[in-house]
C-alpha atoms as a PDB file:
ATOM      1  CA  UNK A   1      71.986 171.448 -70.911  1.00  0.00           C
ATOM      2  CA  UNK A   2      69.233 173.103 -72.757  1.00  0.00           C
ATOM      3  CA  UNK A   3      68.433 171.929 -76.025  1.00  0.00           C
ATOM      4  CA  UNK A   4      65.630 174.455 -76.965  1.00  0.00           C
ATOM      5  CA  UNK A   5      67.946 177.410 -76.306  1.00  0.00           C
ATOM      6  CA  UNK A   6      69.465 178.650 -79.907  1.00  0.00           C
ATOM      7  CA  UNK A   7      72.898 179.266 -78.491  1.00  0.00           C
ATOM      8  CA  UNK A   8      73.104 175.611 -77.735  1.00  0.00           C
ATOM      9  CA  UNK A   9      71.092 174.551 -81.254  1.00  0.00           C
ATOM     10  CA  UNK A  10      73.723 176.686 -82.916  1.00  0.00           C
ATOM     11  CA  UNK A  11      76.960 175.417 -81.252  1.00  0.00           C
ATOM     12  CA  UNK A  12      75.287 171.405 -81.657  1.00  0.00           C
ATOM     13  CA  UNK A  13      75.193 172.463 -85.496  1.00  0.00           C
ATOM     14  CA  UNK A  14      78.613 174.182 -86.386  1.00  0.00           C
ATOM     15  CA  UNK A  15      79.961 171.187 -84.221  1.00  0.00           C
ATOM     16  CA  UNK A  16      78.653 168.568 -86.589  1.00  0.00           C
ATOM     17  CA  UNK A  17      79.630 170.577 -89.575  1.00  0.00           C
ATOM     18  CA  UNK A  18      83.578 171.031 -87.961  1.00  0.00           C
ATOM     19  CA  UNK A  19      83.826 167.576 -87.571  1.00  0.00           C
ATOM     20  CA  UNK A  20      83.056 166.434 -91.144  1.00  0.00           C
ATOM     21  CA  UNK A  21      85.025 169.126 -91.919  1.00  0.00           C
ATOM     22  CA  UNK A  22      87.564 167.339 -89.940  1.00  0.00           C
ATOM     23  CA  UNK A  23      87.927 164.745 -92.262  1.00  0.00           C
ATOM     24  CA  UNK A  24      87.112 166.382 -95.581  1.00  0.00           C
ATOM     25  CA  UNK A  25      90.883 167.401 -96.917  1.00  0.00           C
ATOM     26  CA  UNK A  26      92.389 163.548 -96.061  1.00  0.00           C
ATOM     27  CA  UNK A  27      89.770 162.907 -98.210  1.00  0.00           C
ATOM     28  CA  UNK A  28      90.136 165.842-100.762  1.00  0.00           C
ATOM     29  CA  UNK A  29      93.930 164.739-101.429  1.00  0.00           C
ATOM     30  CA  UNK A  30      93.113 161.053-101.513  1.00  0.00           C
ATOM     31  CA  UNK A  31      90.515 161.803-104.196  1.00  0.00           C
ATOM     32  CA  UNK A  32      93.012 164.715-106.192  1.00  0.00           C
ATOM     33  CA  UNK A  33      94.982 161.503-106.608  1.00  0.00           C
ATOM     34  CA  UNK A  34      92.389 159.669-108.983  1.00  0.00           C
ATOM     35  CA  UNK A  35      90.327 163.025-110.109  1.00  0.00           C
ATOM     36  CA  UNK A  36      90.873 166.135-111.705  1.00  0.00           C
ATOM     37  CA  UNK A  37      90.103 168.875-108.957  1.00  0.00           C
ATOM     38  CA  UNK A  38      87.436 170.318-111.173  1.00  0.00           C
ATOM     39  CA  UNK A  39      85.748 167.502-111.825  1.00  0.00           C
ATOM     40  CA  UNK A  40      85.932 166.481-107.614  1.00  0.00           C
ATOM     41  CA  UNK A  41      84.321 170.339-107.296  1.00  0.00           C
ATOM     42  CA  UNK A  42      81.931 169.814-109.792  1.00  0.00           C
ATOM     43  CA  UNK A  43      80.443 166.419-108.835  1.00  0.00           C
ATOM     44  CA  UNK A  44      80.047 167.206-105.222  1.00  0.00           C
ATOM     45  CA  UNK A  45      77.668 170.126-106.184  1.00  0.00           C
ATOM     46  CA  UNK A  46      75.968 167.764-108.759  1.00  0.00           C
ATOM     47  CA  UNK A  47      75.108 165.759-105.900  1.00  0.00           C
ATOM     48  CA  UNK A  48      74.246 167.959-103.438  1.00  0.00           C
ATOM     49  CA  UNK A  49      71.871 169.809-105.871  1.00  0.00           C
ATOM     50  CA  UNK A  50      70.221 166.966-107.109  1.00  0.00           C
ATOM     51  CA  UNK A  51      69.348 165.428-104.019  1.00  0.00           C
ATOM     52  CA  UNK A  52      68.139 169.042-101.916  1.00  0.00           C
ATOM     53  CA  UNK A  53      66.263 169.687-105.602  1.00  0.00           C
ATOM     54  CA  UNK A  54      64.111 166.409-105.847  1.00  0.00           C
ATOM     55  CA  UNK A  55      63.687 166.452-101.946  1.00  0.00           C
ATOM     56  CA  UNK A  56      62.090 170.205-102.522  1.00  0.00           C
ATOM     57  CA  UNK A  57      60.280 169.440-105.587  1.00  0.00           C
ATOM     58  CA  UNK A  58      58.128 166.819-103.508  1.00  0.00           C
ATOM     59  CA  UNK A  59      57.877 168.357-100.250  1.00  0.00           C
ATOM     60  CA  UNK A  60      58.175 171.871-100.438  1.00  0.00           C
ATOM     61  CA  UNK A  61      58.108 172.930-104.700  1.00  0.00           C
ATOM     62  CA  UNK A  62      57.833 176.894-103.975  1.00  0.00           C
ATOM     63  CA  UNK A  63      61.529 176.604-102.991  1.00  0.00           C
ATOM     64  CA  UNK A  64      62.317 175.988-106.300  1.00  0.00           C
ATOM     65  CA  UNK A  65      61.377 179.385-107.126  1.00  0.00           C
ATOM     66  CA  UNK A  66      64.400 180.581-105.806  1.00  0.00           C
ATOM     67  CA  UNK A  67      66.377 179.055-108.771  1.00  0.00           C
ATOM     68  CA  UNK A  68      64.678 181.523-111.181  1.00  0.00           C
ATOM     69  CA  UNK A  69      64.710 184.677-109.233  1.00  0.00           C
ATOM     70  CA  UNK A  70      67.480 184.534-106.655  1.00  0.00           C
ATOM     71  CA  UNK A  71      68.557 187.297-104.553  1.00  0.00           C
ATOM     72  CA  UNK A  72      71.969 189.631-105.305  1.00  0.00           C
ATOM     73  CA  UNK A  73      73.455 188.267-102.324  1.00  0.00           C
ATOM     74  CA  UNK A  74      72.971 184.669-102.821  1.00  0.00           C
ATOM     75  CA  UNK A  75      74.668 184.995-106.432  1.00  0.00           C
ATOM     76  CA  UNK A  76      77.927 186.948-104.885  1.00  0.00           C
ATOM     77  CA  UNK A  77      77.687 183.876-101.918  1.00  0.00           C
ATOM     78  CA  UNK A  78      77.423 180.827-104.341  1.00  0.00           C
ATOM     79  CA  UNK A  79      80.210 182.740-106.931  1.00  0.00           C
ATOM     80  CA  UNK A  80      82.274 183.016-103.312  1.00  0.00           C
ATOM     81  CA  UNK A  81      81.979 178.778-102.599  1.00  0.00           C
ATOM     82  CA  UNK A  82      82.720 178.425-105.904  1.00  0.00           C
ATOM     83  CA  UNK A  83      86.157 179.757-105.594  1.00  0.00           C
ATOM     84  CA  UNK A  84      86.364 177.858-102.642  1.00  0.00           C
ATOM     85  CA  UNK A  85      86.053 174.993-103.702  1.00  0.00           C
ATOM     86  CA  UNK A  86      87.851 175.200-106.471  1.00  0.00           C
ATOM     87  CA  UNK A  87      90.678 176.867-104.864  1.00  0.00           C
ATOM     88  CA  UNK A  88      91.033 174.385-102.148  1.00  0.00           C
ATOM     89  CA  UNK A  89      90.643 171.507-104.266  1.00  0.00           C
ATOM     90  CA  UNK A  90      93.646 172.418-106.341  1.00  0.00           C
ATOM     91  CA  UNK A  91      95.761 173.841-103.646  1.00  0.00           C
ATOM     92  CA  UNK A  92      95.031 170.661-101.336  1.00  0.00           C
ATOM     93  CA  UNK A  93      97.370 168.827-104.587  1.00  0.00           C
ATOM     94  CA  UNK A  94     100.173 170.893-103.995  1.00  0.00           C
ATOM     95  CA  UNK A  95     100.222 170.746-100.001  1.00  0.00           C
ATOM     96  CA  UNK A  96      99.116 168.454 -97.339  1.00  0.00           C
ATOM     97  CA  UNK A  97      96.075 167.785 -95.487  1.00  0.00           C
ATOM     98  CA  UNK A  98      97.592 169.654 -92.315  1.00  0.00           C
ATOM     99  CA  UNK A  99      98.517 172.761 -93.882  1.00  0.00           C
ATOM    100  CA  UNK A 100      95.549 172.947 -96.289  1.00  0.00           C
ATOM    101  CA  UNK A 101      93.324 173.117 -92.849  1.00  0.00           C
ATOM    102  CA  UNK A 102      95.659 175.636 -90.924  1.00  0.00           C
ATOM    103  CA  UNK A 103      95.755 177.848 -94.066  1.00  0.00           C
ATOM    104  CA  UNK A 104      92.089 177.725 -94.815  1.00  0.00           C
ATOM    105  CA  UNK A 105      91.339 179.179 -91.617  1.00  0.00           C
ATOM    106  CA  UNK A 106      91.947 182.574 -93.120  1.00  0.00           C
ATOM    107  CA  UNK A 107      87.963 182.087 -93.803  1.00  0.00           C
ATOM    108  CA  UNK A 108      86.777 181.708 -90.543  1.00  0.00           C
ATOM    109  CA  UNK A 109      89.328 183.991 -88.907  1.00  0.00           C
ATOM    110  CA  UNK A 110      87.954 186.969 -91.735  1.00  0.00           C
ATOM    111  CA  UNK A 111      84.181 185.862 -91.034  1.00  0.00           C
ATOM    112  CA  UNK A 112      85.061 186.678 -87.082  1.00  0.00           C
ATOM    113  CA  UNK A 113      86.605 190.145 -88.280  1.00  0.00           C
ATOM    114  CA  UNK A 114      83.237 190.574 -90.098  1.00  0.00           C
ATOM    115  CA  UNK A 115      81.118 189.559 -87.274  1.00  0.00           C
ATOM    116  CA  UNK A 116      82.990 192.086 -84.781  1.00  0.00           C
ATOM    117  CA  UNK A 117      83.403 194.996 -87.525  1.00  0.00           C
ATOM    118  CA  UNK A 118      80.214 194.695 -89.931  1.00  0.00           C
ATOM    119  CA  UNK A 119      77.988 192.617 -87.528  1.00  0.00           C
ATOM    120  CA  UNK A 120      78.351 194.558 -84.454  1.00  0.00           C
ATOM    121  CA  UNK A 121      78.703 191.342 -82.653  1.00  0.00           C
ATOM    122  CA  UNK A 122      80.204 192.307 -78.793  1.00  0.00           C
ATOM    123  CA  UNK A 123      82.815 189.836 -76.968  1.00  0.00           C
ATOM    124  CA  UNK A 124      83.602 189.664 -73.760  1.00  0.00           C
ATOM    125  CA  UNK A 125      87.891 190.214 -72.973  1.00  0.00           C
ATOM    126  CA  UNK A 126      88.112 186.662 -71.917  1.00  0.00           C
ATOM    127  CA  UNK A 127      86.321 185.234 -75.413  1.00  0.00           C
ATOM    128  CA  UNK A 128      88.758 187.979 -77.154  1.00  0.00           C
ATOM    129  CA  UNK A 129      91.735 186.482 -75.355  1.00  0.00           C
ATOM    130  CA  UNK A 130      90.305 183.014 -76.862  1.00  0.00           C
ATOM    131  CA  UNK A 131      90.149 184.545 -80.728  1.00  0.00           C
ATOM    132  CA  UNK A 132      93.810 186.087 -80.339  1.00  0.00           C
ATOM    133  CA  UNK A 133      95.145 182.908 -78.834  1.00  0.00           C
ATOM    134  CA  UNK A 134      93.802 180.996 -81.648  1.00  0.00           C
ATOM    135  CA  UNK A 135      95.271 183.852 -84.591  1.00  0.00           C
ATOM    136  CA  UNK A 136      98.316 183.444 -82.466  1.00  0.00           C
ATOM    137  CA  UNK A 137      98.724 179.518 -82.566  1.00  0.00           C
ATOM    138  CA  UNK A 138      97.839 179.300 -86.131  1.00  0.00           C
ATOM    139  CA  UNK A 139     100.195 181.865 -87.184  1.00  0.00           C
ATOM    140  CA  UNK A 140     102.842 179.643 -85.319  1.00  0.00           C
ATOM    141  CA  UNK A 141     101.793 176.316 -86.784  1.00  0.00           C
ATOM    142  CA  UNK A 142     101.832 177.921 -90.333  1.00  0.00           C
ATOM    143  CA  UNK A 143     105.666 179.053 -90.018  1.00  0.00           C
ATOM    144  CA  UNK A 144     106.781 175.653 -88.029  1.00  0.00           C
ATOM    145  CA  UNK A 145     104.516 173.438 -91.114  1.00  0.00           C
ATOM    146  CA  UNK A 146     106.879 175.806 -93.809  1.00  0.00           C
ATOM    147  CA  UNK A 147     109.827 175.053 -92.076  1.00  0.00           C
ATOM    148  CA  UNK A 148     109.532 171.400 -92.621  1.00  0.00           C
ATOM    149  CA  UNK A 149     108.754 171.551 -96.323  1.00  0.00           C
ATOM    150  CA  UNK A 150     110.376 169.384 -98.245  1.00  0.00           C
ATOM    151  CA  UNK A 151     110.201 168.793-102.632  1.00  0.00           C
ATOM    152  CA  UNK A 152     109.109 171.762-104.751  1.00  0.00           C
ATOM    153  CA  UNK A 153     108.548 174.812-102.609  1.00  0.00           C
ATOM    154  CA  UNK A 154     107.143 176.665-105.653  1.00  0.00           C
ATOM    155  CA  UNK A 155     104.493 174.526-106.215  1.00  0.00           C
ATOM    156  CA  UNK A 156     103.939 174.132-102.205  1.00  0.00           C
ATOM    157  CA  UNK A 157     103.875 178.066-102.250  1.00  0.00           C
ATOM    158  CA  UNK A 158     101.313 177.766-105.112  1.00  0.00           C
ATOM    159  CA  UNK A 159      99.049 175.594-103.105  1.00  0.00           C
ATOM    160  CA  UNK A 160      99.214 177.779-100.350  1.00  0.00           C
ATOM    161  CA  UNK A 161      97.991 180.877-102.278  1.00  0.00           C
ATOM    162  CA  UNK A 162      95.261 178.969-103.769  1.00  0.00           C
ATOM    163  CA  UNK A 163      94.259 177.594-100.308  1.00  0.00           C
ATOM    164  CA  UNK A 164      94.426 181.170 -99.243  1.00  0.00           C
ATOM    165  CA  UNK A 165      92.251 182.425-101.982  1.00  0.00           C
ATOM    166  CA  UNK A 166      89.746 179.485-101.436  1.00  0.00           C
ATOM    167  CA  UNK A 167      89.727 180.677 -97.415  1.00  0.00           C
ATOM    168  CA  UNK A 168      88.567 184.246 -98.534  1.00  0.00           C
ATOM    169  CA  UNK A 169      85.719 182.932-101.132  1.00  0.00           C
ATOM    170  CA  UNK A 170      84.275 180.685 -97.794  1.00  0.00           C
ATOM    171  CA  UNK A 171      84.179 184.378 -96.032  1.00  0.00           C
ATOM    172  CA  UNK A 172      82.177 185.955 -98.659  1.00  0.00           C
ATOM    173  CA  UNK A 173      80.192 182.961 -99.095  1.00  0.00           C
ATOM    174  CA  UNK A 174      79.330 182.808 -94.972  1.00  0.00           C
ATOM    175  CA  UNK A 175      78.876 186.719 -94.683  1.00  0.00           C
ATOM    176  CA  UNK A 176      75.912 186.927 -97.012  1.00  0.00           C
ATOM    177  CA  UNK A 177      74.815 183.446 -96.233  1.00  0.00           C
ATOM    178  CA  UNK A 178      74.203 184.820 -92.754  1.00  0.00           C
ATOM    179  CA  UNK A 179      72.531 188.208 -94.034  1.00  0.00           C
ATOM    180  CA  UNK A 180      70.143 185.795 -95.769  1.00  0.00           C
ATOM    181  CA  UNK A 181      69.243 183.622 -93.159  1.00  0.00           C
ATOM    182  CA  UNK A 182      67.167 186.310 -91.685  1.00  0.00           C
ATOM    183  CA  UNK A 183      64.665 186.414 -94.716  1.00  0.00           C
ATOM    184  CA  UNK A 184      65.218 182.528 -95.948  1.00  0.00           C
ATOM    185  CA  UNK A 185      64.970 179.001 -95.562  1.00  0.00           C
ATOM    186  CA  UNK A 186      68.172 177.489 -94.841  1.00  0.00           C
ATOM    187  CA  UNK A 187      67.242 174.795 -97.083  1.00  0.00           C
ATOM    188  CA  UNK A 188      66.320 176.982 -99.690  1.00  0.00           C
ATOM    189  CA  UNK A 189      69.324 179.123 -99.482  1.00  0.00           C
ATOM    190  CA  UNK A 190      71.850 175.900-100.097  1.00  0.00           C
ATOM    191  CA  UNK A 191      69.462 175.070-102.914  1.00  0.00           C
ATOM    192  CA  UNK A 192      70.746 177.944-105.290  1.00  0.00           C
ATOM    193  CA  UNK A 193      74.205 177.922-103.299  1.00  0.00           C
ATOM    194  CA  UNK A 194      74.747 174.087-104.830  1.00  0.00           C
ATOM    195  CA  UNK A 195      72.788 174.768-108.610  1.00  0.00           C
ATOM    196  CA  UNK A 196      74.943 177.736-109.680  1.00  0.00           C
ATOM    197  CA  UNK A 197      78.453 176.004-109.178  1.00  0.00           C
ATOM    198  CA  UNK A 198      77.311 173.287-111.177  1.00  0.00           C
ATOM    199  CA  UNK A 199      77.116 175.893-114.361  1.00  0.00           C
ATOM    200  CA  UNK A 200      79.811 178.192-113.438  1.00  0.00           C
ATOM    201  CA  UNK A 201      82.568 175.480-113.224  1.00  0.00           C
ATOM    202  CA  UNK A 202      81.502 173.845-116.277  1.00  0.00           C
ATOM    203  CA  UNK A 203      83.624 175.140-118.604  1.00  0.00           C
ATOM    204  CA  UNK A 204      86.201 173.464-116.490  1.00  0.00           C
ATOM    205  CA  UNK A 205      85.748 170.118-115.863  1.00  0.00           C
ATOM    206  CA  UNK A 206      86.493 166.974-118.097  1.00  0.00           C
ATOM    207  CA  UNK A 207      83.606 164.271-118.595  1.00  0.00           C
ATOM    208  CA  UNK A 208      86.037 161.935-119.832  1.00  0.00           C
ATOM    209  CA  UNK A 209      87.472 162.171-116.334  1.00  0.00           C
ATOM    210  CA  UNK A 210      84.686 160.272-115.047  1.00  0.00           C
ATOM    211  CA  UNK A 211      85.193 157.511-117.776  1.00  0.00           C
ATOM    212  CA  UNK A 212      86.734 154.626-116.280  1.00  0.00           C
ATOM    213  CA  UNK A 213      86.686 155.649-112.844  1.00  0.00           C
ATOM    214  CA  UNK A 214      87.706 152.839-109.914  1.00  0.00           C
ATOM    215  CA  UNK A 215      85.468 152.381-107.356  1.00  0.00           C
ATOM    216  CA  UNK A 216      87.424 153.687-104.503  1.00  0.00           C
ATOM    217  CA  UNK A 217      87.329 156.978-106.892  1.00  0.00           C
ATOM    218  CA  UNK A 218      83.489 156.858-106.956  1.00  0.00           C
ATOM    219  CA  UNK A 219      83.362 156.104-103.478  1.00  0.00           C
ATOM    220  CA  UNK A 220      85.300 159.114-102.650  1.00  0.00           C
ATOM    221  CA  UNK A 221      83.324 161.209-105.646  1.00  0.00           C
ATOM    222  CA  UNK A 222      80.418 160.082-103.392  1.00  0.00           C
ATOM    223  CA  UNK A 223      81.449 160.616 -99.833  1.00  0.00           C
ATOM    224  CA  UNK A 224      82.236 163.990-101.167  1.00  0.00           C
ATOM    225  CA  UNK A 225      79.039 165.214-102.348  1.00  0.00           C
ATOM    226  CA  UNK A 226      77.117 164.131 -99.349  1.00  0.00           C
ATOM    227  CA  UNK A 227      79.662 165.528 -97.461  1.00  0.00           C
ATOM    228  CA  UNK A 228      78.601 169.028 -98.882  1.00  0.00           C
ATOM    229  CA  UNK A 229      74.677 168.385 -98.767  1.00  0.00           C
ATOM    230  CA  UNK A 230      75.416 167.530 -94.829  1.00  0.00           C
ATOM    231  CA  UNK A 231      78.070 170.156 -93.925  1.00  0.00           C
ATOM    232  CA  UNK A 232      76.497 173.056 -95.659  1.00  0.00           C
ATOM    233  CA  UNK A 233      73.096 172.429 -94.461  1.00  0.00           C
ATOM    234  CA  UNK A 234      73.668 172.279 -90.648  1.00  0.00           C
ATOM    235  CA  UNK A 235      76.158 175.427 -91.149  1.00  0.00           C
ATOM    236  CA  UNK A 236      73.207 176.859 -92.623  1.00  0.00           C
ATOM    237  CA  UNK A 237      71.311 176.485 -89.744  1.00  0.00           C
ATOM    238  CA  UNK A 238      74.109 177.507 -87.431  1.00  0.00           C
ATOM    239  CA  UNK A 239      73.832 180.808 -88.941  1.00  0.00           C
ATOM    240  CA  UNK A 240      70.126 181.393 -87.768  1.00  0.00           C
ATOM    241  CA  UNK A 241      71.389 180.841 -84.015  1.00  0.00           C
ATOM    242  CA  UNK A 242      74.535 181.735 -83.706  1.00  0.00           C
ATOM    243  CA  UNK A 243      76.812 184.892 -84.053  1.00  0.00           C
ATOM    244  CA  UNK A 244      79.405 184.743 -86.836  1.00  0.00           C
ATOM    245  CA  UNK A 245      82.621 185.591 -84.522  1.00  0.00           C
ATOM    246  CA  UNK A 246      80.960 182.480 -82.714  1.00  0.00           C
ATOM    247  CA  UNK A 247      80.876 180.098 -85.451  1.00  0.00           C
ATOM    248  CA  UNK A 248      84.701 181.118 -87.086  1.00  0.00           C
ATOM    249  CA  UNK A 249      86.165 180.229 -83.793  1.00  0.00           C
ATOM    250  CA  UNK A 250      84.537 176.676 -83.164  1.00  0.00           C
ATOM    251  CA  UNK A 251      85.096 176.165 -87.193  1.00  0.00           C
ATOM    252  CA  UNK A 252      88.733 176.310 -86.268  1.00  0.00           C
ATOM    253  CA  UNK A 253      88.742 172.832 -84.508  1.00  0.00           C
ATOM    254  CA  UNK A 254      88.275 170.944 -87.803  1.00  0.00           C
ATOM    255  CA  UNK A 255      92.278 171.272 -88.162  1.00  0.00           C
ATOM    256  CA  UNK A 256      93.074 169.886 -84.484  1.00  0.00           C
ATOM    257  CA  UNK A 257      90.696 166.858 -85.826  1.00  0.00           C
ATOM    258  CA  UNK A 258      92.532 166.414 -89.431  1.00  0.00           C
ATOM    259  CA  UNK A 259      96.314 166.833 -87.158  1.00  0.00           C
ATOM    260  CA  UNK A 260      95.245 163.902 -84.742  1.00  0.00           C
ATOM    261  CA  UNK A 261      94.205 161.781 -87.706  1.00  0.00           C
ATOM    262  CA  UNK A 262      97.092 162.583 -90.142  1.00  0.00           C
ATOM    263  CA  UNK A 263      99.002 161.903 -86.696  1.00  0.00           C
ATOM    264  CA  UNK A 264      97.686 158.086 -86.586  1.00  0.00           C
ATOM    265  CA  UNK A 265      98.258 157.578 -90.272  1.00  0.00           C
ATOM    266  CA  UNK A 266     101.961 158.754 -89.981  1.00  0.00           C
ATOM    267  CA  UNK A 267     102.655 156.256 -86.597  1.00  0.00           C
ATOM    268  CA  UNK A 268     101.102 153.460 -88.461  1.00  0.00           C
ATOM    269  CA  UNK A 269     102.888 154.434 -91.810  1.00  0.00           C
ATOM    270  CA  UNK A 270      99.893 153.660 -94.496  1.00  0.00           C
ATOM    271  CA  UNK A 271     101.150 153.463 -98.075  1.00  0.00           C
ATOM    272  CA  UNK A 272      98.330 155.212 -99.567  1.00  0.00           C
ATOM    273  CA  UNK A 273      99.056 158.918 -98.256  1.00  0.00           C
ATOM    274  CA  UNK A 274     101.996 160.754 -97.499  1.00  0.00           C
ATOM    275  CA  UNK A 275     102.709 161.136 -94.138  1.00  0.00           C
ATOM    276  CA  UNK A 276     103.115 164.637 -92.084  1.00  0.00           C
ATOM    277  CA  UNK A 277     106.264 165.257 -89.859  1.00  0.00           C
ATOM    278  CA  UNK A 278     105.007 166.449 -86.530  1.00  0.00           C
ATOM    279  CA  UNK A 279     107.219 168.122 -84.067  1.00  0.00           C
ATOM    280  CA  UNK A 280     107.017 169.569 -80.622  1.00  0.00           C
ATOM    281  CA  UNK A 281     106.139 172.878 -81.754  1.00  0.00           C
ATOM    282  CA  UNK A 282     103.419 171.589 -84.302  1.00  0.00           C
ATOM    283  CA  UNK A 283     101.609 169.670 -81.212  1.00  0.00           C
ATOM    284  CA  UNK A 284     102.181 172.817 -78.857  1.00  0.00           C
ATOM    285  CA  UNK A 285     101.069 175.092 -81.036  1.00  0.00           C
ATOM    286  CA  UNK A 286      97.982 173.332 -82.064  1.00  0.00           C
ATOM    287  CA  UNK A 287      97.281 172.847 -78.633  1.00  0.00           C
ATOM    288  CA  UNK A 288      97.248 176.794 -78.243  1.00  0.00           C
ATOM    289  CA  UNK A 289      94.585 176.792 -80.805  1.00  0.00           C
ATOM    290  CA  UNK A 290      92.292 174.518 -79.012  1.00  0.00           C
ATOM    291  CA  UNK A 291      93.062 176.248 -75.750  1.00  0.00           C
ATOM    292  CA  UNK A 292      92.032 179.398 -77.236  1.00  0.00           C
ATOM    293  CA  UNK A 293      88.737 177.519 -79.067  1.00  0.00           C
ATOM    294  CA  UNK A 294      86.888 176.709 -75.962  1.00  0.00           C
ATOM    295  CA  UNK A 295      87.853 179.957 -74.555  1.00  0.00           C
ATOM    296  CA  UNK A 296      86.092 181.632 -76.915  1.00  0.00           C
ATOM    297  CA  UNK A 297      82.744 179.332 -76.878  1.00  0.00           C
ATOM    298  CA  UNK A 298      82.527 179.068 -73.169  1.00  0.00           C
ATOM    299  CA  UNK A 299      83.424 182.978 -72.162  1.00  0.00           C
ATOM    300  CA  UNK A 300      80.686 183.845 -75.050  1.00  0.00           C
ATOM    301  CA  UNK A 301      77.924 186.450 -73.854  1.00  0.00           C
ATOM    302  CA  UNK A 302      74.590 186.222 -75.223  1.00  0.00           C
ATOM    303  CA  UNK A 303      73.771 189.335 -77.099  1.00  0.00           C
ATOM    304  CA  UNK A 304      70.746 190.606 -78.630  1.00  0.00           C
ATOM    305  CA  UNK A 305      71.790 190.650 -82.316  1.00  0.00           C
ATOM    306  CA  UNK A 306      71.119 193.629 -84.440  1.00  0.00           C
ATOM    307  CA  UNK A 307      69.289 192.857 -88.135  1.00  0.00           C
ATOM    308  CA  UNK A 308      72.976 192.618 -90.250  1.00  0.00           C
ATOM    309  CA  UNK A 309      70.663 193.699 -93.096  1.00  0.00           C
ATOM    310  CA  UNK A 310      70.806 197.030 -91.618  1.00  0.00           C
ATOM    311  CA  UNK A 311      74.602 197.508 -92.548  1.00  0.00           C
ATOM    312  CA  UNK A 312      73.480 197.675 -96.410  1.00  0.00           C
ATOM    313  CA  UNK A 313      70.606 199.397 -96.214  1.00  0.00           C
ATOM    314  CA  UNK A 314      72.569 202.105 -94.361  1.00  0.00           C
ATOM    315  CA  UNK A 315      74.581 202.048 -97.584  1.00  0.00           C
ATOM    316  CA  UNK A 316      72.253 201.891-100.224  1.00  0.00           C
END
């Protein structure tokens, strides 16, 4: 395997994102638990910020110009992770891990449609088999994970439509985080996309919430935030190497990874979350998806990429 070819960097990088994405909504509802979902949202940009801002303020302090004069497109793409955040935060309360990952795949799934419509990105029929077999099994795990649902279905359906809302803020986030990759530092990029959440939630967190916190909740407050510095900055860098239809199909792993673990927790029966109900069709199905996954990475083409810049300027 090559290393210095991009297509490989790229793949290496949206890999180590998916799998801490893997984990993230296990921990999300453990933490939703002890901490207001604002507050969770809040803190893990705090973090994030703080730690990419004093980095850059020693090593690299022209990135900090960013802050004062940022680009259109990075506003509209930290407003977009904003929502997503917030939106999967507080629908992750009202459903479970497993179908807070299958619905939140509306955001890669849209960021493929973008790639192939707004991108020009080409697929080969084999890598488009891959992408329909993974709509396909999600579609099916969604109705088979409703048809289990047990307790209050109108808060479930509330979480759902929050989760769904949160999926399409990720989209717009990743579509003009990967226009600006062409013209930006990565690391510069995630610098505004962490210091404008911090003021536009704000108005809706609760400081008292952090008053008298346990230490499992700090732990998790923690874990959390350097979850985002990590995650965000190598899907930053995916960006620069790798197509977006690319990187929305191997993004769709992360729920295969949260299944197997929510799987383990259920057969061992913790206390401390609620356990999923699995069934024949929830393992087939999922197994669809990750069918259809590597179909779509290993059947991909490489293709000279056009400058996505070019689809606004042809509307300006």
């Amino acid at each position: 395997m090559n290393y210095r070819d991009p297509r490989i960097k790229g793949i290496i990088f949206i890999l180590i994102t998916t799998i801490i994405w893997g984990f993230q909504a296990i921990v999300i509802k453990l933490a939703t638990g002890l901490i207001a979902p604002a507050n969770i949202a809040w803190f893990r940009f705090v973090l994030a910020f703080l730690i990419l801002a004093i980095y850059y303020a020693i090593k690299k302090p022209a990135y900090l110009k960013i802050l004062r004069k940022p680009p259109f497109y990075l506003v509209i793409a930290a407003v977009g992770l904003t929502i997503n955040y917030l939106g999967f935060n507080y629908g992750l309360k009202y459903t479970s891990p497993n179908v807070a990952v299958l619905v939140i795949q509306l955001g890669p799934i849209s960021l493929g449609l973008a790639g192939f419509f707004l991108f020009k990105e080409k697929i080969s029929y084999r890598q488009a088999f891959g992408y329909l077999l993974v709509g396909v099994g999600l579609l099916l795990f969604y109705f088979e994970n409703l048809s289990e649902i047990k307790g209050d279905t109108d808060l479930f359906s509330l979480g759902v439509v929050l989760i769904a809302v949160a999926g399409l803020g990720w989209t717009v986030f990743a579509f003009f985080q990967k226009v600006l990759t062409k013209t930006y530092p990565t690391g510069q990029l995630n610098l505004f996309v962490f210091g404008l959440p911090v003021l536009l939630l704000a108005p809706f967190i609760q400081l008292d919430g952090f008053v008298g916190l346990s230490p499992l909740a700090w732990i998790l407050l923690i874990y959390l935030g350097l979850n985002t510095l990590v995650a965000y900055g190598f899907l930053a860098l995916a960006f620069k190497y790798l197509e977006a239809s690319k990187i929305s199909v191997i993004v769709t792993i992360n729920p295969i990874i949260t299944f197997i673990t929510m799987g383990i927790l259920t057969f061992i029966e913790v206390s401390w979350i609620e356990p999923e109900v699995f069934t024949f069709k929830i393992i087939a199905t999922a197994l669809v998806v990750l069918a259809g996954t590597i179909m779509a990475v290993v059947f991909a083409k490489p293709e000279k990429q056009r400058d996505v810049r070019g689809f606004f300027k042809k509307r300006n």
